[in-house]
Protein backbone atom coordinates (compact mmCIF):
# COMPACT_ATOMS: atom_id res chain seq x y z
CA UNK A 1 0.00 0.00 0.00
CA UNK A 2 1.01 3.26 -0.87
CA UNK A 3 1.34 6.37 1.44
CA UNK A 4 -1.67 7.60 -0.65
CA UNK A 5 -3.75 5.28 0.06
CA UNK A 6 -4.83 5.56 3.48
CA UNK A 7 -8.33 4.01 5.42
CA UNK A 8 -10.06 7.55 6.26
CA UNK A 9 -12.05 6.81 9.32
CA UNK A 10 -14.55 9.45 10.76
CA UNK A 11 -15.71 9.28 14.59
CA UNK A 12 -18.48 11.48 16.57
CA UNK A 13 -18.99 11.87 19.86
CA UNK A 14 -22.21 11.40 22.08
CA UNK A 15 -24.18 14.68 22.99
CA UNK A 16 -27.41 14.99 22.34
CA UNK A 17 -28.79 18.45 20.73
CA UNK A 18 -24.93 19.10 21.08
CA UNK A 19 -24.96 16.95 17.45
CA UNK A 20 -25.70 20.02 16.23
CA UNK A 21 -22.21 21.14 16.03
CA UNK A 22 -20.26 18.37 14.40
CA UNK A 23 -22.47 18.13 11.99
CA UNK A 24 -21.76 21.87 11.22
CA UNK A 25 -18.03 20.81 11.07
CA UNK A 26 -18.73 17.80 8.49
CA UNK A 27 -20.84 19.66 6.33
CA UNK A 28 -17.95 22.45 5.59
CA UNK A 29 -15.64 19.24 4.80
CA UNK A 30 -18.64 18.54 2.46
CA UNK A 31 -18.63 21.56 0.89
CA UNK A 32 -14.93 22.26 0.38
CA UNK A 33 -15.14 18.26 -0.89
CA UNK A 34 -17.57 19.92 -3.79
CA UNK A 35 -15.29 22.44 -4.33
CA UNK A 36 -12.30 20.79 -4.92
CA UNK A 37 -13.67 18.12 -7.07
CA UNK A 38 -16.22 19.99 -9.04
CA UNK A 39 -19.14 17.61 -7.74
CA UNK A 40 -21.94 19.18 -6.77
CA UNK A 41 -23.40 16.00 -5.51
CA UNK A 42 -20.40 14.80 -3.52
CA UNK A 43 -21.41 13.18 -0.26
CA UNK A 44 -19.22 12.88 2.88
CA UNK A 45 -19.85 9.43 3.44
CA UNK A 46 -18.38 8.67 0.04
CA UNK A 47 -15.47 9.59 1.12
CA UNK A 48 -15.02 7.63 4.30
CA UNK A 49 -13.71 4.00 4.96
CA UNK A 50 -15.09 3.63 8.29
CA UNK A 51 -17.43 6.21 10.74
CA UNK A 52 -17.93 5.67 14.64
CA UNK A 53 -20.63 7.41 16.46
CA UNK A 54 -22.17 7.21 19.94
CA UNK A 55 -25.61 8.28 20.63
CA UNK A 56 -25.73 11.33 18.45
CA UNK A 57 -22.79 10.26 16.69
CA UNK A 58 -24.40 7.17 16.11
CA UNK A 59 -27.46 8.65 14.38
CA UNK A 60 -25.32 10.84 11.89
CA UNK A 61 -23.08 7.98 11.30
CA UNK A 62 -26.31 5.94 9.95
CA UNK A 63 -27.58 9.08 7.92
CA UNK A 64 -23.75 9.75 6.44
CA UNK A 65 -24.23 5.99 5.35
CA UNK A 66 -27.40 5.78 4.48
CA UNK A 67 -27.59 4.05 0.90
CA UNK A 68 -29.21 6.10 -1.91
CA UNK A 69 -32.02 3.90 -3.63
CA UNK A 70 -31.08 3.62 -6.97
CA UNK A 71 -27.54 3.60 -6.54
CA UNK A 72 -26.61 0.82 -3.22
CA UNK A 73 -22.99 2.55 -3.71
CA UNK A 74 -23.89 5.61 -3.14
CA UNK A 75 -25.11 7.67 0.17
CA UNK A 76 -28.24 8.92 0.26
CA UNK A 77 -28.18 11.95 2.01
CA UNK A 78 -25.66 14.57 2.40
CA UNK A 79 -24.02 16.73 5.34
CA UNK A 80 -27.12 19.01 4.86
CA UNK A 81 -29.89 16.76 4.95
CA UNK A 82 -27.96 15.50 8.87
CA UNK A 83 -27.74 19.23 10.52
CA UNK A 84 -31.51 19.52 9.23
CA UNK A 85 -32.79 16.60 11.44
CA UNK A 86 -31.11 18.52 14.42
CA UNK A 87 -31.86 21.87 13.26
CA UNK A 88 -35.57 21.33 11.92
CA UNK A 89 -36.62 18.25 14.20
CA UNK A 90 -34.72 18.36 17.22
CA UNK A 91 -37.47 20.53 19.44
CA UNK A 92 -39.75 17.48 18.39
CA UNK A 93 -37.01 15.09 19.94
CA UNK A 94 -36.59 16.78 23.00
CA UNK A 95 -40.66 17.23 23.49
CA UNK A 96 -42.48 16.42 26.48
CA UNK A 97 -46.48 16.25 26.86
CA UNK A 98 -48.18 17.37 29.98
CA UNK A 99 -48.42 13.89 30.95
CA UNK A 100 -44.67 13.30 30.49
CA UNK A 101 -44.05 16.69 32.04
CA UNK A 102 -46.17 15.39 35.36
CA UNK A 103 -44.35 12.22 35.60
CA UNK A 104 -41.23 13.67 35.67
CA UNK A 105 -42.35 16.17 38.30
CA UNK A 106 -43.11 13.20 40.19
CA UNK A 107 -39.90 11.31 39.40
CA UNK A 108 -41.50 8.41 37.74
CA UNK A 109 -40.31 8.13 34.36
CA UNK A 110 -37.43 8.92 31.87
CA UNK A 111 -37.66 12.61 30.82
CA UNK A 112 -38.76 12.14 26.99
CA UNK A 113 -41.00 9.84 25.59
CA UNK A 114 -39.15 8.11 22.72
CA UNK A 115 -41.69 7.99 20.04
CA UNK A 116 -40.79 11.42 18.27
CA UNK A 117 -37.53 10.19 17.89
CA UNK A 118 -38.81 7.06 16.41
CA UNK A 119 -41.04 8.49 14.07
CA UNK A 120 -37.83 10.75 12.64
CA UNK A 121 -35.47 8.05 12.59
CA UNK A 122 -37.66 5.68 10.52
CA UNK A 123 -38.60 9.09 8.30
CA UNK A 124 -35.02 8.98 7.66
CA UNK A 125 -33.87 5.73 7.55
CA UNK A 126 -36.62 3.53 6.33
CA UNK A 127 -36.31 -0.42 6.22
CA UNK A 128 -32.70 0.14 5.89
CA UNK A 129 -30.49 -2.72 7.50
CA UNK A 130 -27.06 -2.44 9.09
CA UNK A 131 -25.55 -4.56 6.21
CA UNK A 132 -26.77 -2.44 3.58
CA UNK A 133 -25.15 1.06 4.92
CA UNK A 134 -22.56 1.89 1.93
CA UNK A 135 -19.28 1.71 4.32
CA UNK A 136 -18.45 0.04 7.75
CA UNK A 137 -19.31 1.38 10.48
CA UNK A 138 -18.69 1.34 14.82
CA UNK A 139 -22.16 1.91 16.73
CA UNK A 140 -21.81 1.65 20.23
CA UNK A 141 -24.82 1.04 22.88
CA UNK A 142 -24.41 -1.07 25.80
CA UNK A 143 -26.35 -3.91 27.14
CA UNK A 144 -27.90 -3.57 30.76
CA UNK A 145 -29.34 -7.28 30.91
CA UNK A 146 -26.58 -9.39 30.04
CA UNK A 147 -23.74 -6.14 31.64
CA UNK A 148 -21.41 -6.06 27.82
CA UNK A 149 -20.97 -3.60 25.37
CA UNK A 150 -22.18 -3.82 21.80
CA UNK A 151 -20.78 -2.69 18.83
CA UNK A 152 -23.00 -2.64 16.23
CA UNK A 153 -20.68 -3.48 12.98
CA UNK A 154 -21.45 -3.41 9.55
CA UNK A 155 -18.67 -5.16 8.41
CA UNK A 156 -19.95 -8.25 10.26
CA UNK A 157 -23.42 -8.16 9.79
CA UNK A 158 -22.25 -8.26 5.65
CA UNK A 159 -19.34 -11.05 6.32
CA UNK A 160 -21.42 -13.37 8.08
CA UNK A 161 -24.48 -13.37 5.60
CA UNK A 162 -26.80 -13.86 8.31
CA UNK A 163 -29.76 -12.21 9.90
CA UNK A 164 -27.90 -12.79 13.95
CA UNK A 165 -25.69 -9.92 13.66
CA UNK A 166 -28.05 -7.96 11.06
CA UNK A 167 -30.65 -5.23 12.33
CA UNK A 168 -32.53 -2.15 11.16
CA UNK A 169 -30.52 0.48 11.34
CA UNK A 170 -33.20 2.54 12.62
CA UNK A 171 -33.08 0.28 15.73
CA UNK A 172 -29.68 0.48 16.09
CA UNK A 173 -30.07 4.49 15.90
CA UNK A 174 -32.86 4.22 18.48
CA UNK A 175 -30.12 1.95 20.89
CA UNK A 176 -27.62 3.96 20.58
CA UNK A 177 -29.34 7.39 21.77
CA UNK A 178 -30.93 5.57 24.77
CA UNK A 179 -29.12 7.85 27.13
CA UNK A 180 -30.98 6.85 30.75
CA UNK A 181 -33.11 9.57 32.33
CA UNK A 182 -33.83 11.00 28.66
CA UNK A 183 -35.01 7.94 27.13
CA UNK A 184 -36.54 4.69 27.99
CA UNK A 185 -34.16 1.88 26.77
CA UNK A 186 -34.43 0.30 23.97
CA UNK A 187 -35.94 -3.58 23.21
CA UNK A 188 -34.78 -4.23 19.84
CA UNK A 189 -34.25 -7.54 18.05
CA UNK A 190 -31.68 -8.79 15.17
CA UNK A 191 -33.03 -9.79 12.12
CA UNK A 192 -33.28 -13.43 13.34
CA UNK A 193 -35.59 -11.98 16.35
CA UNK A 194 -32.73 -12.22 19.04
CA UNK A 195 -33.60 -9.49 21.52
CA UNK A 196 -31.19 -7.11 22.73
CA UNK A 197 -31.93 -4.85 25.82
CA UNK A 198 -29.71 -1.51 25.12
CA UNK A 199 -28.69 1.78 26.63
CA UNK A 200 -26.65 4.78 25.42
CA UNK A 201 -23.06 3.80 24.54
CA UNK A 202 -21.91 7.01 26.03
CA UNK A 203 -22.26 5.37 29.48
CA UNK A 204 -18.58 3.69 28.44
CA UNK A 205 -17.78 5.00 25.37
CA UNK A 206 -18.65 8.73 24.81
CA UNK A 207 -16.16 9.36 22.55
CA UNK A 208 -15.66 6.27 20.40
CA UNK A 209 -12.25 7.22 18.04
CA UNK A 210 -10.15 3.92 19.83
CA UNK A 211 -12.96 1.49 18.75
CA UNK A 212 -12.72 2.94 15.15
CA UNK A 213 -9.23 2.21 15.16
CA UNK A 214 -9.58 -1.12 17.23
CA UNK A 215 -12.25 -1.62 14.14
CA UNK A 216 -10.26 -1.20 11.57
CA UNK A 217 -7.78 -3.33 12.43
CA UNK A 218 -9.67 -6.17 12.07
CA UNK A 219 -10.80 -5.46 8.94
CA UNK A 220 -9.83 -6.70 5.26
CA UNK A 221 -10.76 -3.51 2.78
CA UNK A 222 -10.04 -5.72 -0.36
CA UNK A 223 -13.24 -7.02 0.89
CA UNK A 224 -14.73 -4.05 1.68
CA UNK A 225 -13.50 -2.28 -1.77
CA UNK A 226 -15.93 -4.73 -3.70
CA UNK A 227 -19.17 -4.11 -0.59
CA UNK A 228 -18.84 -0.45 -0.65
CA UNK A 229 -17.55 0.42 -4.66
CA UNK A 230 -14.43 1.11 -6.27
CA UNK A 231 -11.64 3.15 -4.92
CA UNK A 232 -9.17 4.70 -6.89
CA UNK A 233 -6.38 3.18 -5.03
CA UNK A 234 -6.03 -0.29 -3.29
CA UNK A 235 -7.00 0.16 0.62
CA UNK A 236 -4.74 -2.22 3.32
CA UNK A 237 -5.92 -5.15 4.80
CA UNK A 238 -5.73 -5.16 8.52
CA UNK A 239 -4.56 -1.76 8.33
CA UNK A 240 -2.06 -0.34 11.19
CA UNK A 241 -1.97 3.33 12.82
CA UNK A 242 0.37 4.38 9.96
CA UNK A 243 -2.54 3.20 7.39
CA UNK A 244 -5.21 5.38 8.43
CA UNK A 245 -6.41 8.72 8.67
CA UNK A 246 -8.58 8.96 11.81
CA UNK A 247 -10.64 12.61 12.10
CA UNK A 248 -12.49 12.89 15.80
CA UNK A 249 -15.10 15.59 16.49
CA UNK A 250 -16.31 16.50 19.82
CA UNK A 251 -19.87 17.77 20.49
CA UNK A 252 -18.97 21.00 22.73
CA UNK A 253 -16.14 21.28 25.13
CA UNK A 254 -17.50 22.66 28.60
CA UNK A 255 -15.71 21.52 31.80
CA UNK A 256 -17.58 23.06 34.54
CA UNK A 257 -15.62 23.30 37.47
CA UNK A 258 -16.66 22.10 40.76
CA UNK A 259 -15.58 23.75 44.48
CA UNK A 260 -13.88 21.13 46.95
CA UNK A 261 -16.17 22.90 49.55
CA UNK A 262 -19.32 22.20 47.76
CA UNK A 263 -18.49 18.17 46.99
CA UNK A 264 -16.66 17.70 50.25
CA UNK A 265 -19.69 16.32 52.51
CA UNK A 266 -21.90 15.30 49.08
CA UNK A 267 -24.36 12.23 49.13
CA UNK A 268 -24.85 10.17 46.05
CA UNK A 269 -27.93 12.78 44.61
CA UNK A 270 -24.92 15.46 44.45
CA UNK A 271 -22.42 13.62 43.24
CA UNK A 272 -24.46 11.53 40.77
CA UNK A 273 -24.57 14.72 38.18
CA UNK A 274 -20.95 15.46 38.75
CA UNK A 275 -20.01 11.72 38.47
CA UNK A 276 -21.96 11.57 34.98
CA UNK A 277 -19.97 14.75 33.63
CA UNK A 278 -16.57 13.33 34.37
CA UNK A 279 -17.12 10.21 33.32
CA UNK A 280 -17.96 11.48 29.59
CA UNK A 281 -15.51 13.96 29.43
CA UNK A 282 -12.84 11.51 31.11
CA UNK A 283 -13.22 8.80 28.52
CA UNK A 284 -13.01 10.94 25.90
CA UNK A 285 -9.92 12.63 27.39
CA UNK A 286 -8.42 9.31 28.22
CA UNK A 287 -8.96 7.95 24.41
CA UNK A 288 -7.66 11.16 23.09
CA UNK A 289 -4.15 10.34 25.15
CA UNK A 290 -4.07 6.89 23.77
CA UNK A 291 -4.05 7.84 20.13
CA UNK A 292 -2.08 10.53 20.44
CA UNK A 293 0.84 8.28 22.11
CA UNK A 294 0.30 5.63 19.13
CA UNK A 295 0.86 8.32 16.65
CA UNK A 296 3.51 9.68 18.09
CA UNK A 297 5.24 6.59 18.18
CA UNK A 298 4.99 6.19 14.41
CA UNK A 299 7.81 6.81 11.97
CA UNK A 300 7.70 8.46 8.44
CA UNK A 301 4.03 9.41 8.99
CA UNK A 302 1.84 12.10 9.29
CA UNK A 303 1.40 12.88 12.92
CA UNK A 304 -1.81 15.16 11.70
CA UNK A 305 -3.22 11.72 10.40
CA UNK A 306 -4.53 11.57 13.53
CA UNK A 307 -7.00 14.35 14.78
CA UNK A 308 -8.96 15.45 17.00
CA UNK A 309 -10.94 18.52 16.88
CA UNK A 310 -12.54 19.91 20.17
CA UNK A 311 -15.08 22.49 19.70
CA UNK A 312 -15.83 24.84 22.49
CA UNK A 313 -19.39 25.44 22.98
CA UNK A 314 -18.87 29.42 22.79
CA UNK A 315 -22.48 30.97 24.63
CA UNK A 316 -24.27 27.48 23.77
CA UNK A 317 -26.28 26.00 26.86
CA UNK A 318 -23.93 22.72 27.31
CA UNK A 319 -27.43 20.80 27.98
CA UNK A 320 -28.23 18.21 26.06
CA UNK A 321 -31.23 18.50 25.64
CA UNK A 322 -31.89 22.42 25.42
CA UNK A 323 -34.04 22.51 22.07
CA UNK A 324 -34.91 26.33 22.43
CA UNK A 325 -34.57 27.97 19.06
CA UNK A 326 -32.58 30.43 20.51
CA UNK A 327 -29.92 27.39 21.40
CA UNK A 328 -29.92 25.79 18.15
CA UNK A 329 -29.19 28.66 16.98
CA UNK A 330 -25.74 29.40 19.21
CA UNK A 331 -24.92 25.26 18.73
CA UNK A 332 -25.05 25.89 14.73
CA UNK A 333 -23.03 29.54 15.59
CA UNK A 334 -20.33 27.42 18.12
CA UNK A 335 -19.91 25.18 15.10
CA UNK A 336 -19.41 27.95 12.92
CA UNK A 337 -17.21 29.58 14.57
CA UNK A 338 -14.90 26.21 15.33
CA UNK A 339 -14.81 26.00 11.33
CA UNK A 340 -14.11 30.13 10.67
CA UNK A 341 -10.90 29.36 13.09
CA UNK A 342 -9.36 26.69 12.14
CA UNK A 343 -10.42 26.81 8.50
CA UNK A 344 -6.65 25.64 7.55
CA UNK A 345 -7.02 22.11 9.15
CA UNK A 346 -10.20 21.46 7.63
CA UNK A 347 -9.25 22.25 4.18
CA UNK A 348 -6.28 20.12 5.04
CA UNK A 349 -8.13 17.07 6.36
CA UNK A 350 -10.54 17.39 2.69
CA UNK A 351 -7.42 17.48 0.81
CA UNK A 352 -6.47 13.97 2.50
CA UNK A 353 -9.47 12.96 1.95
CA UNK A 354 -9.79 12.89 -1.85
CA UNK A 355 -5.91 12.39 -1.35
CA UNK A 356 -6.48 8.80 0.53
CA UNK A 357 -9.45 7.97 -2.09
């Protein structure tokens, strides 16, 4: 394999509404993608061997991969059509009923009732299964009844033929945004009607950028190359760190701080908050450190091939599910603003892209 030649891997943090702003950040990669090539109707998820998401991440991953229907090949939507589910729909996500609002009130029940968000992910994603989605992808959701992880894979569900690893990828959209106290959990089943019992990945994997690697390791892209069409260039089998280009994007960087005096005699109902906050932000601080050591360990390489971009949530509510108009509105602005200052990088990371096609 060639230096040029490289397995371009996207991954996407959890954050609820906060989706809002990497999607802002993938649609300018879209758009200077268009540019550079002259294709109007370029898609980003053309032009990605691999994408990881948790919970939010999760659901742009499956629209970025989303097959068009006369073309398998070819992804449905673009950049666009993703920031518009958050933009247009997302107060319809995030939307209580009085009856949902007096539960709450009386602490019996998740904070959201999960049909809206049904009703817009099978709007946007149909009858489509896992194995169709037009590149592999890393979904993340965990399972609370048998205590593991799950990684919903496309590669897998494809390489095994089979409806036991297969699923709608609606229901694997609905899994992976089951974050508890917003959502009931999900009860969905594979194609062969084995039942899985899920949660939000983000309660061990909020940022998911090590399993994309871990991922791609284990794949063969010859194989891939003739499930997701033809690359100009042959891709690596089995690929290492020095074979891949691996772009992370945060949701909205806000570390609040918290007083020693205030947490020094806490019970569990004040910690559990604070507990919740580091946790996220500490695995995807902690992944962050391992790449960064693996790349810097590599010779003759791009140490750029790895990167992670951390947009700060500027005067964005850092709640995740704060659906005002006037928030989406400073979520879309934060995401502008993370593109208008560092507009270098991102032009760079397009030009790998096509670069690594």
């Amino acid at each position: 394999m060639t230096n040029s030649s490289k397995i371009r891997i996207l991954s996407i943090d959890g954050g609820g509404i906060r989706g809002i702003i990497p999607a802002t950040i993938v649609q300018y990669l879209e758009e200077r993608l268009r540019a550079i090539t002259n294709d109007r109707e370029a898609k980003i998820g053309e032009y990605l061997d691999l994408i990881a998401g948790t919970s939010t991440g999760g659901i742009l991953t499956s629209i970025y991969l989303c097959p068009n229907e006369n073309d398998s090949s070819k992804a449905k939507y673009g950049a666009a059509d993703a920031l518009n589910l958050y933009m247009e729909h997302g107060d319809k996500i995030f939307h209580k009923n009085f009856w949902q609002q007096f539960k709450n009130f009386q602490l019996w029940n998740e904070n959201f009732p999960a049909d809206n968000l049904e009703i817009l992910l099978n709007t946007y994603l149909r009858d489509v299964k896992l194995s169709q989605l037009i590149k592999p992808c890393v979904i993340s959701a965990y399972n609370f009844y048998e205590r593991r992880a799950i990684f919903f894979n496309s590669a897998d569900s494809r390489k095994l033929g089979g409806t036991v690893k297969d699923f709608m990828i609606k229901h694997v959209a609905r899994a992976t945004s089951a974050a508890p106290t917003y959502f009931e959990p999900a009860m969905i089943s594979s194609l062969s009607d084995a039942p899985q019992y899920l949660i939000d990945g983000g309660v061990f994997v909020n940022n998911p950028a090590l399993c994309a690697y871990s991922e791609a390791r284990g794949l063969k892209f010859t194989d891939q190359r003739v499930l997701s069409g033809n690359y100009k260039q042959p891709k690596a089998d089995f690929p290492s760190a020095k074979d891949m280009l691996l772009i992370s994007i945060g949701t909205g960087s806000s570390k609040k701080k918290y007083e020693f005096d205030s947490l020094k005699n806490a019970g569990i109902i004040k910690w559990l908050p604070v507990i919740i906050d580091i946790m996220m932000s500490g695995n995807s601080e902690t992944v962050h450190y391992h790449l960064t050591k693996m790349w810097d360990t590599l010779e003759g390489t791009d140490k750029n091939d790895y990167c992670r971009l951390e947009p700060g949530l500027k005067t964005a509510s850092p709640e995740m599910d704060n659906v005002k108009k006037k928030n989406l509105k400073l979520l879309y602005d934060a995401g502008q603003s993370f593109v208008f200052e560092n507009v270098d990088k991102l032009n760079e990371i397009a030009d790998k892209l096509i670069l690594y096609s």
